[in-house]
N, C-alpha and C. Protein backbone atom coordinates (compact mmCIF):
# COMPACT_ATOMS: atom_id res chain seq x y z
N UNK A 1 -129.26 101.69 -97.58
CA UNK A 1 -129.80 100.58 -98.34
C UNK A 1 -131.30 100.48 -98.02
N UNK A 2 -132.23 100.42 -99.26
CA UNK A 2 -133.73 99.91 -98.99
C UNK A 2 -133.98 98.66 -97.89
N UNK A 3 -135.44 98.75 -97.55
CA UNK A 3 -135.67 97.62 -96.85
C UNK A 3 -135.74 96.41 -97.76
N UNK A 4 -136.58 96.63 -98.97
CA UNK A 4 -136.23 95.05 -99.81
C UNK A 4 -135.00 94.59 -100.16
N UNK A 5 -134.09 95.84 -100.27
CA UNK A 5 -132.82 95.15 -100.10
C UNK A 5 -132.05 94.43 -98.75
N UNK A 6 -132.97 95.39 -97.72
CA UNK A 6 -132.21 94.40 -96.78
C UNK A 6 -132.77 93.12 -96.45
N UNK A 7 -133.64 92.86 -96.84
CA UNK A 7 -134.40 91.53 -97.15
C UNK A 7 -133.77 90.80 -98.03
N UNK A 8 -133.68 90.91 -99.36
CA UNK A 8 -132.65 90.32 -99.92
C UNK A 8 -131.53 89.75 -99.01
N UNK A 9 -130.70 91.08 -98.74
CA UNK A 9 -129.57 90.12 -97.58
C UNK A 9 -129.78 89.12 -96.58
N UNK A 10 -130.97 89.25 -95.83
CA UNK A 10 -131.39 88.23 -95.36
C UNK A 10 -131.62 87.12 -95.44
N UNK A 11 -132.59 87.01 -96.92
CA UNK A 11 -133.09 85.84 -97.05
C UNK A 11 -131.88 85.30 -97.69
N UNK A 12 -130.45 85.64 -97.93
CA UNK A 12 -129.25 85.02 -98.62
C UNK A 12 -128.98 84.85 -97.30
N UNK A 13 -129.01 85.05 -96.20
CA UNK A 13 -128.17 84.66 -94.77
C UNK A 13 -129.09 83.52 -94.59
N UNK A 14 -130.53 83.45 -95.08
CA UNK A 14 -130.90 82.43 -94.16
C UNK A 14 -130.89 81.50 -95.37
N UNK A 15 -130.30 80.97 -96.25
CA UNK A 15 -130.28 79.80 -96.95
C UNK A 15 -128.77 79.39 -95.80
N UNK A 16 -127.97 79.74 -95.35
CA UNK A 16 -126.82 79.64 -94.61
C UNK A 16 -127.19 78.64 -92.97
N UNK A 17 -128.46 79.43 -92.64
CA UNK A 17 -128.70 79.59 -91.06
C UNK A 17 -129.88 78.01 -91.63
N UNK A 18 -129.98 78.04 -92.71
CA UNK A 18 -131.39 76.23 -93.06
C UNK A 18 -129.86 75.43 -93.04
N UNK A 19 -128.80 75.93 -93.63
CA UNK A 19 -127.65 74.73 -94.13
C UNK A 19 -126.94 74.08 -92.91
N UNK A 20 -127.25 75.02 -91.59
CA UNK A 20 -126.45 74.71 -90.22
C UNK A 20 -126.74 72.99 -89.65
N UNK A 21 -128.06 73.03 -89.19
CA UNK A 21 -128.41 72.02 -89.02
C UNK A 21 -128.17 70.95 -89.76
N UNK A 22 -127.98 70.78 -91.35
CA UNK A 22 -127.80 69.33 -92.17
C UNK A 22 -126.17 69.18 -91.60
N UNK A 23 -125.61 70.19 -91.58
CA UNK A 23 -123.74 70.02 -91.14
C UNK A 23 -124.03 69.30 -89.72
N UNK A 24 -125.06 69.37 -89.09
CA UNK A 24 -124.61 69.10 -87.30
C UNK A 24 -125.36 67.20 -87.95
N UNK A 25 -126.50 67.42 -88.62
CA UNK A 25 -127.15 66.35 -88.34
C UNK A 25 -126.42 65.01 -89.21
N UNK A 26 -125.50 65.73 -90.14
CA UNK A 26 -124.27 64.98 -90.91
C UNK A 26 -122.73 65.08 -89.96
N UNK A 27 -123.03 65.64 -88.90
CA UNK A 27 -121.74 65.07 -87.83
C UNK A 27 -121.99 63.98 -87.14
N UNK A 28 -123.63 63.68 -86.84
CA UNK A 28 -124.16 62.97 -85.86
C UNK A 28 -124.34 61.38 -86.51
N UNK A 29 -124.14 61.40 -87.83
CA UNK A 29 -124.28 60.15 -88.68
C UNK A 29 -122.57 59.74 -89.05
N UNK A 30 -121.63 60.29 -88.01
CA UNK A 30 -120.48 59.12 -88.24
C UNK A 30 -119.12 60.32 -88.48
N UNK A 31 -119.87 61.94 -88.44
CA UNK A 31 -118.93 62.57 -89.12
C UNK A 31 -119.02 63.02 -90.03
N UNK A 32 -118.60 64.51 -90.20
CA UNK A 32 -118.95 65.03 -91.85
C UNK A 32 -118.01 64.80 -92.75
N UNK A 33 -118.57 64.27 -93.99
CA UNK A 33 -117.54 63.59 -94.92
C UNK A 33 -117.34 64.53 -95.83
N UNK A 34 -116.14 65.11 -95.60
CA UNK A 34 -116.14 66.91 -96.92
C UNK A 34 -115.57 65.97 -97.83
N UNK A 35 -115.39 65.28 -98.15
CA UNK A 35 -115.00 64.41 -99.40
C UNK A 35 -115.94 64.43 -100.71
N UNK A 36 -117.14 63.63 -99.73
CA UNK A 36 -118.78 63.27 -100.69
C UNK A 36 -119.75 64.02 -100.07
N UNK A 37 -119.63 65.03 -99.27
CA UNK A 37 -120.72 66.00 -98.62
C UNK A 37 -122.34 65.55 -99.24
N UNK A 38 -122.74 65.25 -100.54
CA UNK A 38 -123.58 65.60 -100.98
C UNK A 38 -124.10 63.88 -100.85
N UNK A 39 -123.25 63.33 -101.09
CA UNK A 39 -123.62 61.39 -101.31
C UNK A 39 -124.22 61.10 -99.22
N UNK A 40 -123.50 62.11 -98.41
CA UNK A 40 -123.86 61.94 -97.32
C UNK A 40 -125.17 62.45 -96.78
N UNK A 41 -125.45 63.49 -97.55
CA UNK A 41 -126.89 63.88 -97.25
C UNK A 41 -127.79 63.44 -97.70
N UNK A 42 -127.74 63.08 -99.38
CA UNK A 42 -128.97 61.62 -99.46
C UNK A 42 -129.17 60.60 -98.44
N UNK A 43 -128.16 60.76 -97.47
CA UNK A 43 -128.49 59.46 -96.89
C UNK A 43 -129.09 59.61 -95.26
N UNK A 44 -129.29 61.35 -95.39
CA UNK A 44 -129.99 61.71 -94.07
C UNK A 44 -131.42 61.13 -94.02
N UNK A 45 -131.57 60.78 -92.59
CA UNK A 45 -132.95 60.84 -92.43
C UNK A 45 -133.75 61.49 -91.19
N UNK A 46 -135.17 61.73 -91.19
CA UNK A 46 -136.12 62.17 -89.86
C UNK A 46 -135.35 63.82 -90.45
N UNK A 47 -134.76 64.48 -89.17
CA UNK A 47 -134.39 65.75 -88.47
C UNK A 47 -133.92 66.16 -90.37
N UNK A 48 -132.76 65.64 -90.21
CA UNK A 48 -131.39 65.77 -91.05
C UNK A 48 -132.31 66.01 -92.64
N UNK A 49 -132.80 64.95 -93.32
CA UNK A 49 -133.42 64.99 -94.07
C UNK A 49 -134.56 66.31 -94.44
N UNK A 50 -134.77 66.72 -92.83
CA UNK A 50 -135.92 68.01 -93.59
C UNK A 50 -135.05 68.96 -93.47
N UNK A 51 -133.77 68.94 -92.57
CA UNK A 51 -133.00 70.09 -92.57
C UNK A 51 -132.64 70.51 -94.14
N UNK A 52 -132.28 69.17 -94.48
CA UNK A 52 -131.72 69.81 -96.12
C UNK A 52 -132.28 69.87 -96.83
N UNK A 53 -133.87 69.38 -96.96
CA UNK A 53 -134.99 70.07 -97.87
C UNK A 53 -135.47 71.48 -97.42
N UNK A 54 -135.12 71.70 -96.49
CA UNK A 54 -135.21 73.27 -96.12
C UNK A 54 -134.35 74.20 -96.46
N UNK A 55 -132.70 73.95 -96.56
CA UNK A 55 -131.67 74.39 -97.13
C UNK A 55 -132.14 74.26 -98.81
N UNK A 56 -132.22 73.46 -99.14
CA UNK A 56 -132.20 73.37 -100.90
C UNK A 56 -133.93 74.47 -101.34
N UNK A 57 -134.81 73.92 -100.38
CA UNK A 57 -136.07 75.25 -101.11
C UNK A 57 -135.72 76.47 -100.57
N UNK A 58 -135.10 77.09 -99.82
CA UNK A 58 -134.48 77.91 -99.29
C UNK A 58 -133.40 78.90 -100.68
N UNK A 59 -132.88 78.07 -101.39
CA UNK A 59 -132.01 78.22 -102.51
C UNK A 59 -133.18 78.67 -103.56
N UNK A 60 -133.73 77.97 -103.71
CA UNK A 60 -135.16 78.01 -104.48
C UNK A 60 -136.19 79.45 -104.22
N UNK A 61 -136.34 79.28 -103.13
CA UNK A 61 -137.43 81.01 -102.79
C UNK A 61 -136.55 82.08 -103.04
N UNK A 62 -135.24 81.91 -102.49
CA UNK A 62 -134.17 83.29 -103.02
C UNK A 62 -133.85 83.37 -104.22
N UNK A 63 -134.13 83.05 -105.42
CA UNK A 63 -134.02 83.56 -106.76
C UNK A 63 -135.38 84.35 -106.95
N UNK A 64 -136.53 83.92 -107.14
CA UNK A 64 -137.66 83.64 -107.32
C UNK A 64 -137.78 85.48 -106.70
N UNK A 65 -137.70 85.74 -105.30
CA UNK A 65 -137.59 86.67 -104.54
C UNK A 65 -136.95 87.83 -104.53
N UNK A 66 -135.68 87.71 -104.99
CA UNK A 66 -134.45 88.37 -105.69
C UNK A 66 -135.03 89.27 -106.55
N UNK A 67 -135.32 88.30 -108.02
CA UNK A 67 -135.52 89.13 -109.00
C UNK A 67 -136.88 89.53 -108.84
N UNK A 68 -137.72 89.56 -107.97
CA UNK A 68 -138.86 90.45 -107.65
C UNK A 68 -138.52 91.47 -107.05
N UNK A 69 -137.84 91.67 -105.99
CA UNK A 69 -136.96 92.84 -105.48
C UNK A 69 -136.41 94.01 -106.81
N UNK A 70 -135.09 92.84 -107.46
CA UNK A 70 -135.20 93.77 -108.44
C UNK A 70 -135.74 94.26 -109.32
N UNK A 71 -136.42 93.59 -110.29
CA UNK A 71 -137.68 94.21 -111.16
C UNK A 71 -138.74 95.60 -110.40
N UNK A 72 -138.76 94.84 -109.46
CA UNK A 72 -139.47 96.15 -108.55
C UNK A 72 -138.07 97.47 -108.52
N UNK A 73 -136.85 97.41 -108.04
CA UNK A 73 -136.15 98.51 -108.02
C UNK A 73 -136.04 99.00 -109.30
N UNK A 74 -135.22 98.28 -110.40
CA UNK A 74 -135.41 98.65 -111.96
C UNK A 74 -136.08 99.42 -112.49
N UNK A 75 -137.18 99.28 -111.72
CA UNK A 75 -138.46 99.97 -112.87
C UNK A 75 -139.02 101.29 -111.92
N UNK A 76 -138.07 101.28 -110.73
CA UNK A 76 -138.28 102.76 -109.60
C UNK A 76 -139.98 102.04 -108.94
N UNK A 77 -140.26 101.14 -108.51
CA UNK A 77 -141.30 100.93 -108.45
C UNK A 77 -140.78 100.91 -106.59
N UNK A 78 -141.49 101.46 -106.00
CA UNK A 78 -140.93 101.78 -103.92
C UNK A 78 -142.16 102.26 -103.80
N UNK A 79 -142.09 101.84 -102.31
CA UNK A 79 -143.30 102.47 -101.53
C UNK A 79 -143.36 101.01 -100.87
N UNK A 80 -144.43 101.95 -99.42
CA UNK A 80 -145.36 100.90 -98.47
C UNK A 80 -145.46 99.49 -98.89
N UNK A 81 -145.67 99.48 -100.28
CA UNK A 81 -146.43 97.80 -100.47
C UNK A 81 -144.72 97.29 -100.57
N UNK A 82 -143.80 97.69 -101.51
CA UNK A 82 -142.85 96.95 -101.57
C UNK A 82 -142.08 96.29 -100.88
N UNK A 83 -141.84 97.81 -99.36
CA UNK A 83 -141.73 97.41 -98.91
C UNK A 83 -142.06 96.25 -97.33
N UNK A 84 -143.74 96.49 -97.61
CA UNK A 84 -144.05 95.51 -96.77
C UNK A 84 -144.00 93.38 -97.29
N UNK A 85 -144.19 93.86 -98.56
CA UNK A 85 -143.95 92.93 -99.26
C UNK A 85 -142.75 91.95 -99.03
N UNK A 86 -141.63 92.83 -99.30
CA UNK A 86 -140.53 92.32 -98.71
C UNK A 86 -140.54 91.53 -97.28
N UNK A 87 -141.00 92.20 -96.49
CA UNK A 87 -140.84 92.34 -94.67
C UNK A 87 -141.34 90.86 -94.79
N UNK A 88 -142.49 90.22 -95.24
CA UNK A 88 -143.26 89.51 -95.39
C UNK A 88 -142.83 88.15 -96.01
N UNK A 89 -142.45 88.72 -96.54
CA UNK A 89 -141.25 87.49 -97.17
C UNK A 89 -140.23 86.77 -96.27
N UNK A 90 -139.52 87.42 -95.65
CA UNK A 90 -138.68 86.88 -95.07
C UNK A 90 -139.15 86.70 -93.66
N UNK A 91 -140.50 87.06 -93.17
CA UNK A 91 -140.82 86.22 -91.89
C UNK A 91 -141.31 85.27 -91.96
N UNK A 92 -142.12 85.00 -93.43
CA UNK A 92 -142.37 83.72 -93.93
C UNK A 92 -141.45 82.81 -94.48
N UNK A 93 -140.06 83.04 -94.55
CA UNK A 93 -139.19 81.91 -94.80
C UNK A 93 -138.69 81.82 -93.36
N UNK A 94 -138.78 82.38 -92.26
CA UNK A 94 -138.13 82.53 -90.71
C UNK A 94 -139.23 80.95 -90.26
N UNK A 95 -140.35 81.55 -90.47
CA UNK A 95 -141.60 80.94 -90.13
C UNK A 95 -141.35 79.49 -90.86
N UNK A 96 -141.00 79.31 -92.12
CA UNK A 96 -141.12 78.11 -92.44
C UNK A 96 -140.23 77.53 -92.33
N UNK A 97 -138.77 77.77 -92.23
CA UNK A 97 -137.72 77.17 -91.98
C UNK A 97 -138.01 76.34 -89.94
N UNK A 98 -138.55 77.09 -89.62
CA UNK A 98 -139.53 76.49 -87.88
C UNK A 98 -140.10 75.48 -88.18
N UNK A 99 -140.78 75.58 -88.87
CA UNK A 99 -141.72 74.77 -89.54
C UNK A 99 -141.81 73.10 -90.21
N UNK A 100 -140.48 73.62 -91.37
CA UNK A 100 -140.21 72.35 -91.50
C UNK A 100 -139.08 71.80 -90.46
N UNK A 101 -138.41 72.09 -90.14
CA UNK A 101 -137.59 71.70 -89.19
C UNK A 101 -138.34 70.61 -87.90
N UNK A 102 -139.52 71.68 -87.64
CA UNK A 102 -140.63 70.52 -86.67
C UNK A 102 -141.16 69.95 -87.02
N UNK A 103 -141.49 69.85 -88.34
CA UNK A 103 -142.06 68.60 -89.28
C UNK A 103 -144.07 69.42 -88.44
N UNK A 104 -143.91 70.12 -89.27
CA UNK A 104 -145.45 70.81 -89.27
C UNK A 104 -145.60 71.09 -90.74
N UNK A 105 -145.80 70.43 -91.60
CA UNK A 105 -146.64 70.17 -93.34
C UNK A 105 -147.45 70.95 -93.82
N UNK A 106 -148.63 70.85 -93.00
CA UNK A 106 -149.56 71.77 -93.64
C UNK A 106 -149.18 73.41 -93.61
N UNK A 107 -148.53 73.13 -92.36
CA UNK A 107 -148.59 74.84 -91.73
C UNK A 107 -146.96 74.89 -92.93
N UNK A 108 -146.07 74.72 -92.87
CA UNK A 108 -145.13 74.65 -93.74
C UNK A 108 -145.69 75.39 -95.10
N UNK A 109 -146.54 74.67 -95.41
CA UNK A 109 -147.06 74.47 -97.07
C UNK A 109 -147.53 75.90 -97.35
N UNK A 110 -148.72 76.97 -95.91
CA UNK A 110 -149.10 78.00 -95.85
C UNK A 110 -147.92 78.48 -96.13
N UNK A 111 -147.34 78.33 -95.14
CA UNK A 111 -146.51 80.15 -95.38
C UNK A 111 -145.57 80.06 -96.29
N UNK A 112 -145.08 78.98 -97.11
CA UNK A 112 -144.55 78.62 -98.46
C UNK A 112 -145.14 79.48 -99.56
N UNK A 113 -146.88 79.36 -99.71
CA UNK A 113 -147.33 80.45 -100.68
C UNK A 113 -147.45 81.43 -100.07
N UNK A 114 -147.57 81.69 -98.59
CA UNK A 114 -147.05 83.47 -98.46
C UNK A 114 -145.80 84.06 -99.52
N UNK A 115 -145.28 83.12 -98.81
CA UNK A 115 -143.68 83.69 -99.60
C UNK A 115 -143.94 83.57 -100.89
N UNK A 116 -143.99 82.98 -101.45
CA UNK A 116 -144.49 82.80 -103.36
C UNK A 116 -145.01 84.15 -103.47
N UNK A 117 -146.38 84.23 -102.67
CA UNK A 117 -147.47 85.18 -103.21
C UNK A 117 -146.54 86.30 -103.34
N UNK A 118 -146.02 86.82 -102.48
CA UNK A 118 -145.14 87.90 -102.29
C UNK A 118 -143.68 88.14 -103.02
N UNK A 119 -143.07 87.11 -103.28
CA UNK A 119 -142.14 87.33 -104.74
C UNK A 119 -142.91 87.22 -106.02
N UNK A 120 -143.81 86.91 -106.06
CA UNK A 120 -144.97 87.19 -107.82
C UNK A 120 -145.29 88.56 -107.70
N UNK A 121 -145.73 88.88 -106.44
CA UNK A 121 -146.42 90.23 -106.47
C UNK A 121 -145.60 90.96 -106.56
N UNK A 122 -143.85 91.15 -106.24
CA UNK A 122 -142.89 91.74 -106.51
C UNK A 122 -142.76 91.97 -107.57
N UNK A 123 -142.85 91.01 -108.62
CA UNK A 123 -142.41 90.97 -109.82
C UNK A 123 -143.73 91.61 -110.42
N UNK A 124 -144.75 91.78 -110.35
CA UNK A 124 -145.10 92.40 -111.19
C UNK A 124 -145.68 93.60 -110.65
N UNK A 125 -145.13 94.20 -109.36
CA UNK A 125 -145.80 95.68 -108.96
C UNK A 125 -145.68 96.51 -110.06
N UNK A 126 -144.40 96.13 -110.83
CA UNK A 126 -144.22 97.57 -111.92
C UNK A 126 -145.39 97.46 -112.74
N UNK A 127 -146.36 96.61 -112.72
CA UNK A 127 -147.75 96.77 -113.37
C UNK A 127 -148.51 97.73 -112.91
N UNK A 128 -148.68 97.75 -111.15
CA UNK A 128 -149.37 98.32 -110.62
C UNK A 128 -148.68 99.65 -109.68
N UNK A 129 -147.57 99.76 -110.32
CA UNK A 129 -147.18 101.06 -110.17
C UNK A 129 -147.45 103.02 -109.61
N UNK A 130 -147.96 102.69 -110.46
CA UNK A 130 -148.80 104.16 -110.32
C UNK A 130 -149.58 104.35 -109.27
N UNK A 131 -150.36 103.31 -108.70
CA UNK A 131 -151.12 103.22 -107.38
C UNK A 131 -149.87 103.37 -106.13
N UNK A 132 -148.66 102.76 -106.50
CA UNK A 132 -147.97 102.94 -105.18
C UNK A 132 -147.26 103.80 -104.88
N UNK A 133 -147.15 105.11 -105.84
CA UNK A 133 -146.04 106.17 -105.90
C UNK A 133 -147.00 107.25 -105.24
């Protein structure tokens, strides 16, 4: 398997490894309610609350990321950049999932458009193709 693919797998493990913490920080508010799971996490706050805005943009960067991966495989578009591209990606969701979790904003916000920059630029290497073969 490619490295952007194994990035892919990753960044699908770590929407899992952002979701851990809202489960602990929704045990610590009375018990997890698998009933209304979702009515209980609106009602997180501090820790809990960024845990699951980290889980839900987490959901959000892995589409976005995905189909930059693939568009890039589709079109045979590989090499160095792709795959550093990739690499890059997912230390910047490692990095920001730290991030928001410690309630660090600005620094959050950076490596948020790392990651962006780097699923756009995925998606359209097959432009710039020919330079990377």
């Amino acid at each position: 398997m490619s490295i952007p693919f194994w990035c892919v797998f990753i960044s699908a493990l770590l929407i899992y490894v952002a979701r851990m913490p809202v489960a602990k920080a929704m045990k610590e508010q009375g018990g997890y309610n698998n009933h209304l799971p979702r009515q209980q996490q609106a009602q997180l706050t501090g820790f809990g609350a960024r845990a699951l805005a980290a889980h839900q943009n987490s959901i959000e960067a892995f589409i976005l990321f995905a189909v930059g991966v693939l568009m890039a495989h589709t079109t045979q578009t590989a090499g160095w950049l792709i795959d550093s591209l990739a690499m890059i990606f997912v230390i910047a969701r490692v990095i920001y999932l730290l991030c928001y979790w410690a309630d660090l904003a600005w620094q959050r916000s950076l490596v948020w458009i790392v990651g962006l920059v780097c699923s756009l630029l995925l998606m359209i290497s097959p432009t710039f193709r020919t330079i990377l073969l």
